[in-house]
PDB file of N, CA and C in Angstrom:
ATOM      1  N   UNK A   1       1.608  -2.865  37.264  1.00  0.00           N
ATOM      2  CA  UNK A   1       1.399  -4.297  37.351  1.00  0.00           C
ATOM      3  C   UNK A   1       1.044  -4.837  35.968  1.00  0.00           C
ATOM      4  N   UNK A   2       1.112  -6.601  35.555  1.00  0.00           N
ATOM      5  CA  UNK A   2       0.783  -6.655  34.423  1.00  0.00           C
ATOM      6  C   UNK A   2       0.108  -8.320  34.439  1.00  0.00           C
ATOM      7  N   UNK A   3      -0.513  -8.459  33.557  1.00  0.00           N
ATOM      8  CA  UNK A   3      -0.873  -9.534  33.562  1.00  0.00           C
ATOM      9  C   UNK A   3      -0.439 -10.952  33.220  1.00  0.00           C
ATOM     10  N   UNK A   4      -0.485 -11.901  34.104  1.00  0.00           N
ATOM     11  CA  UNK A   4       0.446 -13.081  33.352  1.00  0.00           C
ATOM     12  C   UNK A   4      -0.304 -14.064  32.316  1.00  0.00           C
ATOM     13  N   UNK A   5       0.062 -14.272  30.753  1.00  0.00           N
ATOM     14  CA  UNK A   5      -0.521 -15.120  29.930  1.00  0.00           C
ATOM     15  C   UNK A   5      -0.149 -16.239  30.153  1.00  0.00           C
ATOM     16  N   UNK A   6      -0.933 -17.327  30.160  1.00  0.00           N
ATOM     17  CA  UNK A   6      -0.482 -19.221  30.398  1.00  0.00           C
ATOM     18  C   UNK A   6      -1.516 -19.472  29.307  1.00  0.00           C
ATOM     19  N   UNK A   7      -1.377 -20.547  28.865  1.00  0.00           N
ATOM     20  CA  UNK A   7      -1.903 -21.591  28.109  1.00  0.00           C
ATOM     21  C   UNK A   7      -3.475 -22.390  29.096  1.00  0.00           C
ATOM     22  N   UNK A   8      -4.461 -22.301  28.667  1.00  0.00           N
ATOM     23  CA  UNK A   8      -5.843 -22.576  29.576  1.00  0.00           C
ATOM     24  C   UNK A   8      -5.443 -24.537  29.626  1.00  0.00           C
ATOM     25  N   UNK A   9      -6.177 -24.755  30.862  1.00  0.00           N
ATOM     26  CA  UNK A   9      -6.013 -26.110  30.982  1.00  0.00           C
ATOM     27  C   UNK A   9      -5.703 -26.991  30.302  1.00  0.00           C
ATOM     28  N   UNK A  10      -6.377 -28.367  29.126  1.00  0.00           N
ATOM     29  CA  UNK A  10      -6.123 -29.294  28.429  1.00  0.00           C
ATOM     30  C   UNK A  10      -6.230 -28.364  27.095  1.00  0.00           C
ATOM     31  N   UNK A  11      -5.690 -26.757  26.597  1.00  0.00           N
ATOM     32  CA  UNK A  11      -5.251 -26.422  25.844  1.00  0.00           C
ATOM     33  C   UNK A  11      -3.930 -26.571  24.893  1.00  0.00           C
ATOM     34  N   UNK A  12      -3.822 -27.109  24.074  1.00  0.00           N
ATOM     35  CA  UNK A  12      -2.332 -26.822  23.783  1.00  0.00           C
ATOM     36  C   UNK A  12      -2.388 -25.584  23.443  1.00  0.00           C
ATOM     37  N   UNK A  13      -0.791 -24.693  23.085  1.00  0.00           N
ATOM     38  CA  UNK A  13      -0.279 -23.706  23.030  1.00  0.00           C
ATOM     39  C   UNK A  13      -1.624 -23.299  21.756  1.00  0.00           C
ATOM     40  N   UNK A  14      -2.796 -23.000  21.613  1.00  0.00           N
ATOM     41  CA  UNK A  14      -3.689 -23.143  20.517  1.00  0.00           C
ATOM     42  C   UNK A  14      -3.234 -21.689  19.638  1.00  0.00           C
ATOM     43  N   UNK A  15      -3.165 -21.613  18.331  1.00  0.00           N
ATOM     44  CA  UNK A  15      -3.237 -20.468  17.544  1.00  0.00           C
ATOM     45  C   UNK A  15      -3.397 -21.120  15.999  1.00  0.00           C
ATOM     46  N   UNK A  16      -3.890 -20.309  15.425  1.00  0.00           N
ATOM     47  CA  UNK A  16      -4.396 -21.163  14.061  1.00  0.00           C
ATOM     48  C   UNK A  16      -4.687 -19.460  12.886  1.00  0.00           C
ATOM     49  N   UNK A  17      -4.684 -20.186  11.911  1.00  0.00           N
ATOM     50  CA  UNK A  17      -5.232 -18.908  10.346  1.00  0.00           C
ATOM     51  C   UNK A  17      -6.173 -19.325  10.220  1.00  0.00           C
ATOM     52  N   UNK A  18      -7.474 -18.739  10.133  1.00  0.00           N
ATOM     53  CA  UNK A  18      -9.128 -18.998   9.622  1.00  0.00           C
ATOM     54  C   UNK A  18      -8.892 -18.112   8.244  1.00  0.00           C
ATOM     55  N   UNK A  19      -8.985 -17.875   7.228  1.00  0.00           N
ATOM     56  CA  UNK A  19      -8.363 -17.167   6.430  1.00  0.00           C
ATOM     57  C   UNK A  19      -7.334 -16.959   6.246  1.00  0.00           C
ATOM     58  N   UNK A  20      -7.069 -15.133   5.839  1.00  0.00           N
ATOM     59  CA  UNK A  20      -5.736 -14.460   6.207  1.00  0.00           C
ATOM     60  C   UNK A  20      -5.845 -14.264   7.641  1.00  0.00           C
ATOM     61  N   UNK A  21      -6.670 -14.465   8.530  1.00  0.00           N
ATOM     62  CA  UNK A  21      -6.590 -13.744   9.774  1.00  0.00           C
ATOM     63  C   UNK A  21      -6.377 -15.234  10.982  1.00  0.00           C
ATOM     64  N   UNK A  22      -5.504 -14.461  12.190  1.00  0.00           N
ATOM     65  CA  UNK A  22      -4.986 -15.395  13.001  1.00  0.00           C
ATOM     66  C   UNK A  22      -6.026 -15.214  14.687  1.00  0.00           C
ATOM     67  N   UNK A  23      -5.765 -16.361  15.290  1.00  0.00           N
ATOM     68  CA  UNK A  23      -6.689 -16.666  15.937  1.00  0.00           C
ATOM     69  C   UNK A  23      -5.300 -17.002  17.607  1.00  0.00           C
ATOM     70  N   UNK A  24      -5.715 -16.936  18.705  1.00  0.00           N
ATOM     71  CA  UNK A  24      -5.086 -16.953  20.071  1.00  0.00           C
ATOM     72  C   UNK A  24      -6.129 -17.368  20.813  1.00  0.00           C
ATOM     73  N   UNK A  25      -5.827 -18.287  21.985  1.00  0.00           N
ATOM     74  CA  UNK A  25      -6.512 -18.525  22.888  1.00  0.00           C
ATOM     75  C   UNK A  25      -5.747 -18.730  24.211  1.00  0.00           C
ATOM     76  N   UNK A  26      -5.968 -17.635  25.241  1.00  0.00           N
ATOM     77  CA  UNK A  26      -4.633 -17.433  26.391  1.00  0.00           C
ATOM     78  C   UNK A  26      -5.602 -17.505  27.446  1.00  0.00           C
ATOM     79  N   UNK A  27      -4.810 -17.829  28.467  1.00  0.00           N
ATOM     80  CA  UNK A  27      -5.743 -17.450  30.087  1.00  0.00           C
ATOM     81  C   UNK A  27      -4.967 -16.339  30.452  1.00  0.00           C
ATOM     82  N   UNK A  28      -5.690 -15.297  31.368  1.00  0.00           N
ATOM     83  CA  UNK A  28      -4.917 -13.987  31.975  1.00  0.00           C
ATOM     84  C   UNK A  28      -5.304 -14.336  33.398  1.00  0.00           C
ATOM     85  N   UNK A  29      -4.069 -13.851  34.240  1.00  0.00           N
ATOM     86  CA  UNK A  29      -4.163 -14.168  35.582  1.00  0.00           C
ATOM     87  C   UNK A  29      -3.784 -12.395  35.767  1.00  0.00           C
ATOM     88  N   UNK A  30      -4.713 -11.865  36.653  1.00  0.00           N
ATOM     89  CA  UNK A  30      -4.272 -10.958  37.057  1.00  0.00           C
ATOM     90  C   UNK A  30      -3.167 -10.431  38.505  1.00  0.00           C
ATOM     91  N   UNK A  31      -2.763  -9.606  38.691  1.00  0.00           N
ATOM     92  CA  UNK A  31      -2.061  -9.546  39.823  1.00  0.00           C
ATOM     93  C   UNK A  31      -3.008  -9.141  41.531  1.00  0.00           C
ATOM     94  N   UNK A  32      -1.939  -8.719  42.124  1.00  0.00           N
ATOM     95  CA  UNK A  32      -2.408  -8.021  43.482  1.00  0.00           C
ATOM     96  C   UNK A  32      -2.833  -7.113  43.471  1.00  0.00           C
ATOM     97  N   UNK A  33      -2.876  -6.374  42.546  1.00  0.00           N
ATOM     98  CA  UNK A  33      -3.138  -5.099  42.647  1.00  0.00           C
ATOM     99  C   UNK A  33      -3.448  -4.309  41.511  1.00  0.00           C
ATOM    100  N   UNK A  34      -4.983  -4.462  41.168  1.00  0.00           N
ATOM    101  CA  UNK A  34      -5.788  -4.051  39.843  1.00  0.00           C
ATOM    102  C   UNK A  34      -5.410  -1.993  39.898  1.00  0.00           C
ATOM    103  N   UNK A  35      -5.086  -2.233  38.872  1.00  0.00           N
ATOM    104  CA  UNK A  35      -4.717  -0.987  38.078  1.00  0.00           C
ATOM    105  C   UNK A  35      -6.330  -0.063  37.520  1.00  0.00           C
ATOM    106  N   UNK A  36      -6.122   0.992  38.172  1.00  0.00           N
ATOM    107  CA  UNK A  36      -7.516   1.693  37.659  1.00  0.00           C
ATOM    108  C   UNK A  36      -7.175   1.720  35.990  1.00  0.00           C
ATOM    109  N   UNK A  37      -8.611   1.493  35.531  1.00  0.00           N
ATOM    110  CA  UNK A  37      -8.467   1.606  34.165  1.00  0.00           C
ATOM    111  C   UNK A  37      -8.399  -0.090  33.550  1.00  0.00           C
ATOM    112  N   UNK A  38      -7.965  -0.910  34.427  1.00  0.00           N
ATOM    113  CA  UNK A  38      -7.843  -2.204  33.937  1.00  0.00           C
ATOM    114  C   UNK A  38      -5.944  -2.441  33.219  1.00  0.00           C
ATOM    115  N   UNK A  39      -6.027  -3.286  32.965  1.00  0.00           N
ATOM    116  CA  UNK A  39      -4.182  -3.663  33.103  1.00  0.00           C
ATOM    117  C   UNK A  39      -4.421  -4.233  31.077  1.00  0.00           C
ATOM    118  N   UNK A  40      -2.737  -3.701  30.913  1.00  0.00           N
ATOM    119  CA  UNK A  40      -2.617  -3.611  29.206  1.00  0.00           C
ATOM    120  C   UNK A  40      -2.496  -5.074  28.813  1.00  0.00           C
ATOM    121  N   UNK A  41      -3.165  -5.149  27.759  1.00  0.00           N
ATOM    122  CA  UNK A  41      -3.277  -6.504  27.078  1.00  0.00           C
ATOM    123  C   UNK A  41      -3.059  -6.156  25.507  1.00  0.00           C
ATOM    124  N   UNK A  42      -1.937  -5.956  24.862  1.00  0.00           N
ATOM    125  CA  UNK A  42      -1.557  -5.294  23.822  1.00  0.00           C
ATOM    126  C   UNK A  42      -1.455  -6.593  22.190  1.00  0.00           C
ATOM    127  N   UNK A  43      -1.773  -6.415  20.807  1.00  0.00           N
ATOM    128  CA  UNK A  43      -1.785  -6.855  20.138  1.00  0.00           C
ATOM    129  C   UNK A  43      -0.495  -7.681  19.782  1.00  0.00           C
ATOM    130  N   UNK A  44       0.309  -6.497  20.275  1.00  0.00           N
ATOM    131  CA  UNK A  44       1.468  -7.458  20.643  1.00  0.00           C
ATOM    132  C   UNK A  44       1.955  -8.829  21.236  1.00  0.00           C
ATOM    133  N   UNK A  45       1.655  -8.580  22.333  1.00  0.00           N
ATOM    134  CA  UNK A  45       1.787  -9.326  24.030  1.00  0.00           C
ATOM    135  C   UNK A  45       0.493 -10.790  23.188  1.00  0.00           C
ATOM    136  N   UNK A  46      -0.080 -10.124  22.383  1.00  0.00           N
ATOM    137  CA  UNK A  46      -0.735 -11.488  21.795  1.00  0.00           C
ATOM    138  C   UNK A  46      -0.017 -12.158  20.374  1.00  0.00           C
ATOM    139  N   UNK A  47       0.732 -11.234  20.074  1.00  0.00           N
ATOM    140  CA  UNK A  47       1.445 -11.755  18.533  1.00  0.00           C
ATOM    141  C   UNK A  47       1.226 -11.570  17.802  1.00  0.00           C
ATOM    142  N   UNK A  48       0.227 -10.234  17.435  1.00  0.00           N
ATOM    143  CA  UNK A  48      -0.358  -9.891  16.139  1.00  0.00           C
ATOM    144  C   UNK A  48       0.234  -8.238  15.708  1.00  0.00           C
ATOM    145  N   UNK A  49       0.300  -7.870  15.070  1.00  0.00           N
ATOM    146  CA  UNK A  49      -0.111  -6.498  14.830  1.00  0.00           C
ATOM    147  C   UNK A  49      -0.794  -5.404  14.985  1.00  0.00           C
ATOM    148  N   UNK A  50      -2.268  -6.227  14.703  1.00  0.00           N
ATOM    149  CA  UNK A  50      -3.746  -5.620  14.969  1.00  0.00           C
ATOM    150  C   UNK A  50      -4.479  -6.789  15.446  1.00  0.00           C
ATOM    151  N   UNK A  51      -5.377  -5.935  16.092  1.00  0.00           N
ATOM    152  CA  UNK A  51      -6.595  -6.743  16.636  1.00  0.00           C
ATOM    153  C   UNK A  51      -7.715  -6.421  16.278  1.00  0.00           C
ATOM    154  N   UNK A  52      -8.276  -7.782  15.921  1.00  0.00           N
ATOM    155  CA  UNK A  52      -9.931  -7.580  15.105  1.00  0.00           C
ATOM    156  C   UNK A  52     -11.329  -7.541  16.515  1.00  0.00           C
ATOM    157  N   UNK A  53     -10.892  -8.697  17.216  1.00  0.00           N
ATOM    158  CA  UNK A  53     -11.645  -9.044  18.543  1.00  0.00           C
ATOM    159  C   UNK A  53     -11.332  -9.556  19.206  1.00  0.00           C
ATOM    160  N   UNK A  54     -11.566  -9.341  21.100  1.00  0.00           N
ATOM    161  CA  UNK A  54     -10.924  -9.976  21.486  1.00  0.00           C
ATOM    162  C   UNK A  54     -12.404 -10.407  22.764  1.00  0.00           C
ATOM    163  N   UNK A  55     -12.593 -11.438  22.839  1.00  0.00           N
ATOM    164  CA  UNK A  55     -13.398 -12.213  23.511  1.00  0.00           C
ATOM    165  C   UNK A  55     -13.104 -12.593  24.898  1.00  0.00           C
ATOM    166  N   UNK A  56     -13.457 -12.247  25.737  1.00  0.00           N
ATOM    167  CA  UNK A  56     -13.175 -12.839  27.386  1.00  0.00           C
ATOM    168  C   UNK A  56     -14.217 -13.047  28.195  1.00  0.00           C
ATOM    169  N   UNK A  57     -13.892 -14.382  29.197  1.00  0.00           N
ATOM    170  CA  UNK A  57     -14.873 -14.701  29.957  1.00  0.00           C
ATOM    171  C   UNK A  57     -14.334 -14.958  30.864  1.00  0.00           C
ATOM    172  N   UNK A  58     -14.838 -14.417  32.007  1.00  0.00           N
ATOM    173  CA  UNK A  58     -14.229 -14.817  33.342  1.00  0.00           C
ATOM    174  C   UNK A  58     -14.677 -16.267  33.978  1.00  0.00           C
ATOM    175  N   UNK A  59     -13.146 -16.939  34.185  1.00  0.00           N
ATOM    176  CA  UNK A  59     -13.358 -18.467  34.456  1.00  0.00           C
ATOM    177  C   UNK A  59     -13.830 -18.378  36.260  1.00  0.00           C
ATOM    178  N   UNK A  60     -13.144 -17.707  37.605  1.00  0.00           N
ATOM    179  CA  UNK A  60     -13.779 -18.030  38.538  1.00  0.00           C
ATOM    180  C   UNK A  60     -14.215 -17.282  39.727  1.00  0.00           C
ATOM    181  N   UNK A  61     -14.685 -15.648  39.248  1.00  0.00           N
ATOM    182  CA  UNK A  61     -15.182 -15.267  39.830  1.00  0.00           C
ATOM    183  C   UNK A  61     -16.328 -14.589  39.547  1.00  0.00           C
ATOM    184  N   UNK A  62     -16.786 -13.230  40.773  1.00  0.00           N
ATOM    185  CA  UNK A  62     -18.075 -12.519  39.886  1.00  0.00           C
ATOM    186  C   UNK A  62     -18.011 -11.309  39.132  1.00  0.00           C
ATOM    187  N   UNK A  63     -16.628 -11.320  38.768  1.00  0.00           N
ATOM    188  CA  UNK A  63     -16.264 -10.116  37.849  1.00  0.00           C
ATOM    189  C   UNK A  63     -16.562 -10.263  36.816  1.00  0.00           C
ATOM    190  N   UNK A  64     -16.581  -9.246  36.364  1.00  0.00           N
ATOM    191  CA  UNK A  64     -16.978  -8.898  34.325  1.00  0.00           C
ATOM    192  C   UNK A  64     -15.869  -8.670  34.002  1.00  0.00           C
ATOM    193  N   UNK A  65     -15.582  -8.827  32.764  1.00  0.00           N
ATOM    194  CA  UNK A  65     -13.955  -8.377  32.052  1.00  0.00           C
ATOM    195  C   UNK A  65     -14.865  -7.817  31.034  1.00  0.00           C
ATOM    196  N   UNK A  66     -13.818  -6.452  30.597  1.00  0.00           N
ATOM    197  CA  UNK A  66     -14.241  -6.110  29.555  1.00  0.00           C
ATOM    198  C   UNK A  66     -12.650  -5.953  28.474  1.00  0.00           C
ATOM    199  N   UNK A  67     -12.345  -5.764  27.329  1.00  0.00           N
ATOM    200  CA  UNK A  67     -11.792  -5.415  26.583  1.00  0.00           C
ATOM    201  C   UNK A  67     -11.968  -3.891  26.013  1.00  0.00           C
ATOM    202  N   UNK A  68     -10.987  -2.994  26.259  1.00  0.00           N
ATOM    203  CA  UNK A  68     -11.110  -2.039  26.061  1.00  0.00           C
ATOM    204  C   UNK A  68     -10.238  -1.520  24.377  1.00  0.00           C
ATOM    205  N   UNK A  69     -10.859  -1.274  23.588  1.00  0.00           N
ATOM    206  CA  UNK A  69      -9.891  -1.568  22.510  1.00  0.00           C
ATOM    207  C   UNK A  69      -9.346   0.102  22.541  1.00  0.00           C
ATOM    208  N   UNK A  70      -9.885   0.754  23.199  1.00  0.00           N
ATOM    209  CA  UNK A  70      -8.975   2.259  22.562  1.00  0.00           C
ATOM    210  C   UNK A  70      -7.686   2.158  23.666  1.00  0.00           C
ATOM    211  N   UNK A  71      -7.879   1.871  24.475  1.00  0.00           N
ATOM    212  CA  UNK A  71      -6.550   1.841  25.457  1.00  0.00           C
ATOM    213  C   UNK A  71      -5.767   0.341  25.264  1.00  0.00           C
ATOM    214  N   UNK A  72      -6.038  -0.578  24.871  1.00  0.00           N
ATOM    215  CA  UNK A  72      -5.813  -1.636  24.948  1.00  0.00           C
ATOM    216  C   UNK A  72      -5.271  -2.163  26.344  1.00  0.00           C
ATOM    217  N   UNK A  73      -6.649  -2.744  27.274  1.00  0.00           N
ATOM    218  CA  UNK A  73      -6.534  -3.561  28.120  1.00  0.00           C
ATOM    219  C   UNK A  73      -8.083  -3.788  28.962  1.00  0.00           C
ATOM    220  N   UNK A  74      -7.646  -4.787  29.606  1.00  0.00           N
ATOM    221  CA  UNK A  74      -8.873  -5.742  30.174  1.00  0.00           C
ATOM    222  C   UNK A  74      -8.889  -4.989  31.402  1.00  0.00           C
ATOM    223  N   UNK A  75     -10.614  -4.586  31.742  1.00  0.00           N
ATOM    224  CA  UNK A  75     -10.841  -3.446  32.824  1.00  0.00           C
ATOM    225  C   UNK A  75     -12.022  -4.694  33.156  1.00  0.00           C
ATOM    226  N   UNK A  76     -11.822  -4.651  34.752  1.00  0.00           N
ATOM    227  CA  UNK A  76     -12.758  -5.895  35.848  1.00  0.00           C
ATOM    228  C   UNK A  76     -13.801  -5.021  36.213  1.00  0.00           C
ATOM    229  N   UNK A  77     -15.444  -5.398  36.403  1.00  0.00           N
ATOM    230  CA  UNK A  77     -16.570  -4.868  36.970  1.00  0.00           C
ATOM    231  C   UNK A  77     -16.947  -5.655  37.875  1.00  0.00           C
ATOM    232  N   UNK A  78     -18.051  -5.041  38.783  1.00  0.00           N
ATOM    233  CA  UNK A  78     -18.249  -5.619  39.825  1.00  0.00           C
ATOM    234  C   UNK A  78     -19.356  -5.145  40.125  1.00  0.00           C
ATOM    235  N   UNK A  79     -21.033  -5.577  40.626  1.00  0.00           N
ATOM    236  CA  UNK A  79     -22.346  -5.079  41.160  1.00  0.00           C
ATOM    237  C   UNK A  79     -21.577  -4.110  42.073  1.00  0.00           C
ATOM    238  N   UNK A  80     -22.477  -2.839  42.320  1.00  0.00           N
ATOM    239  CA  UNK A  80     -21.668  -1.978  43.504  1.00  0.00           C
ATOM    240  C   UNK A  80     -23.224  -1.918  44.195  1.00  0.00           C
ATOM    241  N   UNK A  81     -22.971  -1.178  45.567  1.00  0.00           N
ATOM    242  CA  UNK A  81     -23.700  -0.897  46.341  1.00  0.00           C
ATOM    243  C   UNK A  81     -24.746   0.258  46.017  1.00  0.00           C
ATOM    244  N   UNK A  82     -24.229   0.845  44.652  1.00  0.00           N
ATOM    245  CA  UNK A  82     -24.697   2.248  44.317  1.00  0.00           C
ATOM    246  C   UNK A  82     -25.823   2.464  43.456  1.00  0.00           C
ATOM    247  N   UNK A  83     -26.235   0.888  43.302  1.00  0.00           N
ATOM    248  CA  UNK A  83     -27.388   0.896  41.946  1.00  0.00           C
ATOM    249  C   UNK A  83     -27.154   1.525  40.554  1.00  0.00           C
ATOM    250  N   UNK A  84     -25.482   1.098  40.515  1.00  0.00           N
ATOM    251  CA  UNK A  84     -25.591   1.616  39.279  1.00  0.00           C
ATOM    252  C   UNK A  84     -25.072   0.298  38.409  1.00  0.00           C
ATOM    253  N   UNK A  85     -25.443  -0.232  36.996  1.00  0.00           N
ATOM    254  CA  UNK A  85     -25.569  -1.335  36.608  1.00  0.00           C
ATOM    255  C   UNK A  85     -24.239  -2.050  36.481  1.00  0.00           C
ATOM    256  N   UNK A  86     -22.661  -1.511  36.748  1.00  0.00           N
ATOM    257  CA  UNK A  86     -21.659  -2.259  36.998  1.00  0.00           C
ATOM    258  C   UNK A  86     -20.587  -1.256  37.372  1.00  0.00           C
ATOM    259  N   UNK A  87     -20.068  -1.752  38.258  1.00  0.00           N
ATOM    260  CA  UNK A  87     -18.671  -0.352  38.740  1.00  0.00           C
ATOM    261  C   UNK A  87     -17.589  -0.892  38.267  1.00  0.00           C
ATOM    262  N   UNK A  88     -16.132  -0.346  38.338  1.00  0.00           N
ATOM    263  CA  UNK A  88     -15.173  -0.645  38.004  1.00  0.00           C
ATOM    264  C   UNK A  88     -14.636  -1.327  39.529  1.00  0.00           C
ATOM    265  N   UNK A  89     -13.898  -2.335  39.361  1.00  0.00           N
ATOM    266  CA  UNK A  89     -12.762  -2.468  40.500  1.00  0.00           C
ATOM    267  C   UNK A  89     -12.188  -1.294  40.785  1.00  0.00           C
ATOM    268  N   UNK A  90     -12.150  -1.107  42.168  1.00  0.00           N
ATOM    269  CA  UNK A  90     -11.493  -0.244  42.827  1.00  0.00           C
ATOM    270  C   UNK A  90      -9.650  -0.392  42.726  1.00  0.00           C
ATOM    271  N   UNK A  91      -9.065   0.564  42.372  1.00  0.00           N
ATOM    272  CA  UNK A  91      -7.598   0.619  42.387  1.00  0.00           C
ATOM    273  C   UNK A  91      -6.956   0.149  43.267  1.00  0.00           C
ATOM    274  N   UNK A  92      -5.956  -0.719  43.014  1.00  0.00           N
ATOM    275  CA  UNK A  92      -4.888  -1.689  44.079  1.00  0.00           C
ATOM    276  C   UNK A  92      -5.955  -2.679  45.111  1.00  0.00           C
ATOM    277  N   UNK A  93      -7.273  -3.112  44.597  1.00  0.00           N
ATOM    278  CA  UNK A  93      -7.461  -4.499  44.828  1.00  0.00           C
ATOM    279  C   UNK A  93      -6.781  -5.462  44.728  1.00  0.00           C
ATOM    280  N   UNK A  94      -6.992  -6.462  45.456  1.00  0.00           N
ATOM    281  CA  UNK A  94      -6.542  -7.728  44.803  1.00  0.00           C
ATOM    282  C   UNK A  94      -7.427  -8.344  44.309  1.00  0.00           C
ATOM    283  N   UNK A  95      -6.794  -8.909  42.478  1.00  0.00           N
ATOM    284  CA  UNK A  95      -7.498  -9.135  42.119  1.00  0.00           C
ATOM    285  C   UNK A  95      -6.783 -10.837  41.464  1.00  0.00           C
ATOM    286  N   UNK A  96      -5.450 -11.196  41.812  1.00  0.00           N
ATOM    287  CA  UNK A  96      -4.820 -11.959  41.645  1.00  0.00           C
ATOM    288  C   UNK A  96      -5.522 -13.474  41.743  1.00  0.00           C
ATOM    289  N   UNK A  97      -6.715 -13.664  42.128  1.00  0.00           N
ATOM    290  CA  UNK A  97      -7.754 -15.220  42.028  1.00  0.00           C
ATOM    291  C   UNK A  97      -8.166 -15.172  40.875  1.00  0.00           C
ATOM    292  N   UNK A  98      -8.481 -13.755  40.342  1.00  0.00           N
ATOM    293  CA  UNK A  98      -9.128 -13.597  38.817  1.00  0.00           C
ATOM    294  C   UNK A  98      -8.540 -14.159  37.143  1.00  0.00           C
ATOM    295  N   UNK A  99      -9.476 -15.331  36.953  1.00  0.00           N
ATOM    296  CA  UNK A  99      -8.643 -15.646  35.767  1.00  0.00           C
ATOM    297  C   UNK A  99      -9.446 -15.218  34.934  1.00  0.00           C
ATOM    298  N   UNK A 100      -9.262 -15.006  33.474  1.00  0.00           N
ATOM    299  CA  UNK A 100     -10.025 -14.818  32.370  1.00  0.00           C
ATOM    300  C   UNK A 100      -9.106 -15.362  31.034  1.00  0.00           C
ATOM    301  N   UNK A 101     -10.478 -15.745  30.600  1.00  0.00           N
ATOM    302  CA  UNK A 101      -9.974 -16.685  29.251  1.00  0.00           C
ATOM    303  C   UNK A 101     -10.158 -15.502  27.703  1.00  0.00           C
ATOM    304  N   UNK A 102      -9.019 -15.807  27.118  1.00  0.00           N
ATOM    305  CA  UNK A 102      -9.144 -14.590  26.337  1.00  0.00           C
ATOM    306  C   UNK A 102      -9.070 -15.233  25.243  1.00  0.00           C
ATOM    307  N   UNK A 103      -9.927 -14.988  23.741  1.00  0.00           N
ATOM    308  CA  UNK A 103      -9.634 -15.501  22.521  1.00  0.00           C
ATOM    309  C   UNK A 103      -9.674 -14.122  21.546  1.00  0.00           C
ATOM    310  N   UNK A 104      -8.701 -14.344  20.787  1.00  0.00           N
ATOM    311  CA  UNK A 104      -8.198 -12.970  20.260  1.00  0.00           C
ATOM    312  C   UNK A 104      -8.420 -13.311  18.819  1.00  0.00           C
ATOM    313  N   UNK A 105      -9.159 -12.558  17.669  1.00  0.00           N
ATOM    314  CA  UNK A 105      -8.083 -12.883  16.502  1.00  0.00           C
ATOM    315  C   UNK A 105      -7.967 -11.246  15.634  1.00  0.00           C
ATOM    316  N   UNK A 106      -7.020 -11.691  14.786  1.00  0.00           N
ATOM    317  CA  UNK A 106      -6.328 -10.481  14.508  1.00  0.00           C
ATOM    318  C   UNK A 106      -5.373 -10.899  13.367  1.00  0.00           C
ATOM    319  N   UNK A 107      -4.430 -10.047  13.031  1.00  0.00           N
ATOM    320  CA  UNK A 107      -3.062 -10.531  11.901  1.00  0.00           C
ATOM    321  C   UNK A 107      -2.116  -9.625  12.987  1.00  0.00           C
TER     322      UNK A 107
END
């Protein structure tokens, strides 16, 4: 499964140079069916080469996003029942309500 990038609400298509280094601001919609490990979000798939940081906040639920930079992709958490301080989404959830706002920069 993979994630779909759109442009966030009264965003325009936003990307800009702060320096030499370039800047992205995307919404990720995830699918039906969360991928253990979290689903690839590649330097590419953002337009860069490399990636310096990549910033996400989940717009409307109670998931955590994290950015995983050695695998490159966004892995969802969730309070579990187990007392342990955040679990992963369970494999082939649906997780397709989940948006997250991603700001990337990189070259």
């Amino acid at each position: 499964m993979a994630l779909t990038l759109t442009v966030p609400g009264n965003a325009s298509d936003v990307a800009g140079v702060p320096g030499n280094n370039k800047y992205v601001i995307k919404t990720a919609t995830f699918d039906a069916s969360y991928a253990t490990g979290g689903e690839e979000l590649t330097a590419t798939t953002l337009g860069f080469e490399s990636l310096h940081i990549v910033l996400l906040s989940v717009e409307n639920s109670g998931y955590v996003a994290q950015y995983d930079y050695t695998n490159s992709k966004i892995a969802l958490y969730e309070a579990g029942a187990d007392a342990a301080i955040l679990d992963e989404v369970d494999s082939a959830t649906d997780v397709s309500a989940v948006v997250v706002r991603v700001l990337a920069f990189g070259r």
